[in-house]
C-alpha atoms as a PDB file:
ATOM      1  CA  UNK A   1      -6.545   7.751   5.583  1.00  0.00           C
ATOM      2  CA  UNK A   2      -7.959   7.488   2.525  1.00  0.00           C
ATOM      3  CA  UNK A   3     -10.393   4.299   1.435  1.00  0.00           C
ATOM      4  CA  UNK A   4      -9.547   3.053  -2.306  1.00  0.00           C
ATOM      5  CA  UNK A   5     -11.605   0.565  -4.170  1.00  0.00           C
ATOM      6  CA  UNK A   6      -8.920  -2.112  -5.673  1.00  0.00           C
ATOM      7  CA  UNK A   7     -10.487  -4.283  -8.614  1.00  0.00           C
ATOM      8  CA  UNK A   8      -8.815  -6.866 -10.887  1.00  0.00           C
ATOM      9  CA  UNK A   9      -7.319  -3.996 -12.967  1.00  0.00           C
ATOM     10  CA  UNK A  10      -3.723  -2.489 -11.383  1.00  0.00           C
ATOM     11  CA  UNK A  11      -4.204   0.820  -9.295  1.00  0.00           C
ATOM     12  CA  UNK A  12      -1.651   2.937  -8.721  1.00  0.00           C
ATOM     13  CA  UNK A  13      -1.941   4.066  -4.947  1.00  0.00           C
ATOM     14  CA  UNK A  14       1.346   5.456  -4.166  1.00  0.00           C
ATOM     15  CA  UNK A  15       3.672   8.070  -6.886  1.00  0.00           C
ATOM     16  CA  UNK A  16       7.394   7.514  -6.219  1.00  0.00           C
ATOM     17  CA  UNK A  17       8.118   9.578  -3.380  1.00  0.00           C
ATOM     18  CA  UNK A  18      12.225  10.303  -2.664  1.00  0.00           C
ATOM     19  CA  UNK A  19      11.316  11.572   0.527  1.00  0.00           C
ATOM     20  CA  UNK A  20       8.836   8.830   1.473  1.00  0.00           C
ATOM     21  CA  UNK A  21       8.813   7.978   5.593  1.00  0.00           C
ATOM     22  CA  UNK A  22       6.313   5.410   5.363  1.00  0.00           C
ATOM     23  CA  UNK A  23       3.606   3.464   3.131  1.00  0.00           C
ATOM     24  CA  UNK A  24       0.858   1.144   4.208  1.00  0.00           C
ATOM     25  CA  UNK A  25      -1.882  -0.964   2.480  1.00  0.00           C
ATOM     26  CA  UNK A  26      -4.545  -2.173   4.578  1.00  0.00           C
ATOM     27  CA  UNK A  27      -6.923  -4.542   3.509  1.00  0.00           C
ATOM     28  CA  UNK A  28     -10.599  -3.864   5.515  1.00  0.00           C
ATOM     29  CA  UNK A  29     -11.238  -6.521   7.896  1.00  0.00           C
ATOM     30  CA  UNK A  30     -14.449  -8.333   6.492  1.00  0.00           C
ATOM     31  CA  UNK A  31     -16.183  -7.695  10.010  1.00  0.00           C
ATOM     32  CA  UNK A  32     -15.742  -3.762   8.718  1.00  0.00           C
ATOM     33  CA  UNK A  33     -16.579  -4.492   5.254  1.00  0.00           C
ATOM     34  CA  UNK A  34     -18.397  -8.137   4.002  1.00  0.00           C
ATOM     35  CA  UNK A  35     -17.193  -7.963   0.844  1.00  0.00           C
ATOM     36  CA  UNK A  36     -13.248  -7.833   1.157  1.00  0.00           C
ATOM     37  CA  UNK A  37     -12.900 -11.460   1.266  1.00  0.00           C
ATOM     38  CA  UNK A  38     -10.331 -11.386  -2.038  1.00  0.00           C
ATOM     39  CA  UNK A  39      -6.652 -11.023  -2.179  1.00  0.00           C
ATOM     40  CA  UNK A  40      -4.907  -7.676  -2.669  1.00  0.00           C
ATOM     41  CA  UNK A  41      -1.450  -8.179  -4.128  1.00  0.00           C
ATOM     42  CA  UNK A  42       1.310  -5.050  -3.579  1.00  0.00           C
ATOM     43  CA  UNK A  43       4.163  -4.326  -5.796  1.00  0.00           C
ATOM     44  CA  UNK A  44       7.116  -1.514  -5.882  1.00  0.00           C
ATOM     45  CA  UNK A  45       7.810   0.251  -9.318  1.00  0.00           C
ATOM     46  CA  UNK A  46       5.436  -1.635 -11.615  1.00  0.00           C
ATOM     47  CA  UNK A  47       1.605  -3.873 -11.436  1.00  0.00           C
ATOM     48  CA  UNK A  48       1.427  -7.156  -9.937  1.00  0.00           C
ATOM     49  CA  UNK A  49      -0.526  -9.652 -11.357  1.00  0.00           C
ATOM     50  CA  UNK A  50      -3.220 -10.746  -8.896  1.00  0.00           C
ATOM     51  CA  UNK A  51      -2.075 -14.725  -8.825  1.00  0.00           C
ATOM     52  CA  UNK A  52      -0.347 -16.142  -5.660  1.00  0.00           C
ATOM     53  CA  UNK A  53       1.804 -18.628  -8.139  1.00  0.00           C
ATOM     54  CA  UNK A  54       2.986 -15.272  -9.774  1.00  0.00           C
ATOM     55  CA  UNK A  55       6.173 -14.047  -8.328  1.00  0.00           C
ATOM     56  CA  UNK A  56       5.378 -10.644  -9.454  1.00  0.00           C
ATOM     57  CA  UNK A  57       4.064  -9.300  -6.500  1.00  0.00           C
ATOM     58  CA  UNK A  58       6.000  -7.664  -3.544  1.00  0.00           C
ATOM     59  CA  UNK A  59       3.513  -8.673  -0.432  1.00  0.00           C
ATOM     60  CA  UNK A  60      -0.159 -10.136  -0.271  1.00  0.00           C
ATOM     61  CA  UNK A  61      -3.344  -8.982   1.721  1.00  0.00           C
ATOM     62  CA  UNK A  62      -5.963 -10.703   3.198  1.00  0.00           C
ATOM     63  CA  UNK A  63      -8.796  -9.374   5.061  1.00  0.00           C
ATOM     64  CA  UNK A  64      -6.950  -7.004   7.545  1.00  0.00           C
ATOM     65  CA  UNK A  65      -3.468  -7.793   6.650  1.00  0.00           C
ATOM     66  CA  UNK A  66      -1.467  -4.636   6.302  1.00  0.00           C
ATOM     67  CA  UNK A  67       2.030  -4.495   4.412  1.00  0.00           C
ATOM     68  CA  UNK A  68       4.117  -1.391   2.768  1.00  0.00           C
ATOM     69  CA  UNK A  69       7.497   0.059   3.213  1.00  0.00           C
ATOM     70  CA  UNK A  70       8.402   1.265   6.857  1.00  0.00           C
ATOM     71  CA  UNK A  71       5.168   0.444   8.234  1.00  0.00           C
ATOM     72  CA  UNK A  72       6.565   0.456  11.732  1.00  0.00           C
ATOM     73  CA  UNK A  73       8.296   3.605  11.390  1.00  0.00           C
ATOM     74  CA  UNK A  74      12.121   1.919  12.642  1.00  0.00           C
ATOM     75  CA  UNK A  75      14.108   3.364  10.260  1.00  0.00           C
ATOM     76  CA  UNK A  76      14.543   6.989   9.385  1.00  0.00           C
ATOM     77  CA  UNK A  77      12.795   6.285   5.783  1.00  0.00           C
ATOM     78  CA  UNK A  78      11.240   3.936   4.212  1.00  0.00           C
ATOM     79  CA  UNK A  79      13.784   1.942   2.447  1.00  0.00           C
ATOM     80  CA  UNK A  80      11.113   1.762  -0.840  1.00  0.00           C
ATOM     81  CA  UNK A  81      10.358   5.043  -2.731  1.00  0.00           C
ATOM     82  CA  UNK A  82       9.357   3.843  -6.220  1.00  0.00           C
ATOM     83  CA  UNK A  83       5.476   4.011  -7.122  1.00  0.00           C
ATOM     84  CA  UNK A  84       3.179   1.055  -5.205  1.00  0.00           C
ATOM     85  CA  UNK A  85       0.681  -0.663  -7.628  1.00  0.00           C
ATOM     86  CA  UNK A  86      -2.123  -2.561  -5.798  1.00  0.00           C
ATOM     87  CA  UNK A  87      -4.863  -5.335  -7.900  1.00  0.00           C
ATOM     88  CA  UNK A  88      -7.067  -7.584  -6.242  1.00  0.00           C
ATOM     89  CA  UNK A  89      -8.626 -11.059  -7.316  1.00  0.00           C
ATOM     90  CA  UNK A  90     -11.907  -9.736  -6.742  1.00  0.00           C
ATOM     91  CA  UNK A  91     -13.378  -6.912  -7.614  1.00  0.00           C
ATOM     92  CA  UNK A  92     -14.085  -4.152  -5.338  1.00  0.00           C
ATOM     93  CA  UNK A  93     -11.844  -4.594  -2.270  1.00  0.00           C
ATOM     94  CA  UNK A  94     -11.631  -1.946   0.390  1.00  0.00           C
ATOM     95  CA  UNK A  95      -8.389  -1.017   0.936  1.00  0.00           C
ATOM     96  CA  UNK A  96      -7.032   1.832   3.773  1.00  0.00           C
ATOM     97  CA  UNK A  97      -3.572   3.477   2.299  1.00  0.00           C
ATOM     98  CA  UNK A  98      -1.490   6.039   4.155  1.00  0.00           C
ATOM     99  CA  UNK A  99       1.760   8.019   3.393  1.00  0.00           C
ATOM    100  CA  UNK A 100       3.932   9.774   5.143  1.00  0.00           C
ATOM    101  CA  UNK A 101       6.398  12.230   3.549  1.00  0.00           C
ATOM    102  CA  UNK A 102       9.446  13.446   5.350  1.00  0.00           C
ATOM    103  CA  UNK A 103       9.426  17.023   5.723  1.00  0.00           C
ATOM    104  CA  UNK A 104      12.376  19.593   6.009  1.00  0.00           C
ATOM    105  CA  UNK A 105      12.265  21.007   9.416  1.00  0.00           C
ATOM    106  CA  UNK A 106      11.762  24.738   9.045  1.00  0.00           C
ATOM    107  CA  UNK A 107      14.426  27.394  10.605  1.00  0.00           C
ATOM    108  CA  UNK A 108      14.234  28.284  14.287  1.00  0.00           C
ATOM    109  CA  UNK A 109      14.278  32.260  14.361  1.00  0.00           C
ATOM    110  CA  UNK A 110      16.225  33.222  17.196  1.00  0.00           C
END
């Protein structure tokens, strides 16, 4: 899972995946890392603006929040395949993000 650095400039964390399973955003608890104490705002397609009155933004972190598209893993796919944009209101949040692709399952030989 790789750690990105989210400032007040969009990040793209995600390309638009057809065949996307699962995306997650997980802000660092501050007990991990002192410093996340900012907002990280998500969005599908295109950048948030990192402003809670916005309504530009998809889903908000705080410390340890988590948020994406088929987080869970319920449904077969995740139901959100366009590109996921992540800014903060401070700079230099710590931010876990993990994909999951679905794969073709490869022939048995008999």
């Amino acid at each position: 899972m790789p750690r990105l650095s989210i400032g007040t400039t969009p990040r793209m964390v995600g390309w638009r995946n057809t065949r996307r399973f699962l995306i997650s955003a997980q802000l660092v608890p501050t007990s991990i890392i002192a410093g996340n104490t900012g907002l990280v705002f998500g969005k599908f397609g295109s950048a948030p603006i990192a402003n809670t009155g916005s309504n530009t933004w998809d889903f908000v972190l705080n410390a340890g929040a988590s948020d994406g598209s088929n987080i869970n893993g319920e449904l077969s796919e995740a139901p959100n395949k366009e590109a996921l944009y992540l800014i903060a209101d401070t700079a230099d949040q710590i931010v876990n993000v993990i994909e999951e692709t679905i794969r073709e399952e490869e022939p048995q030989k008999g």
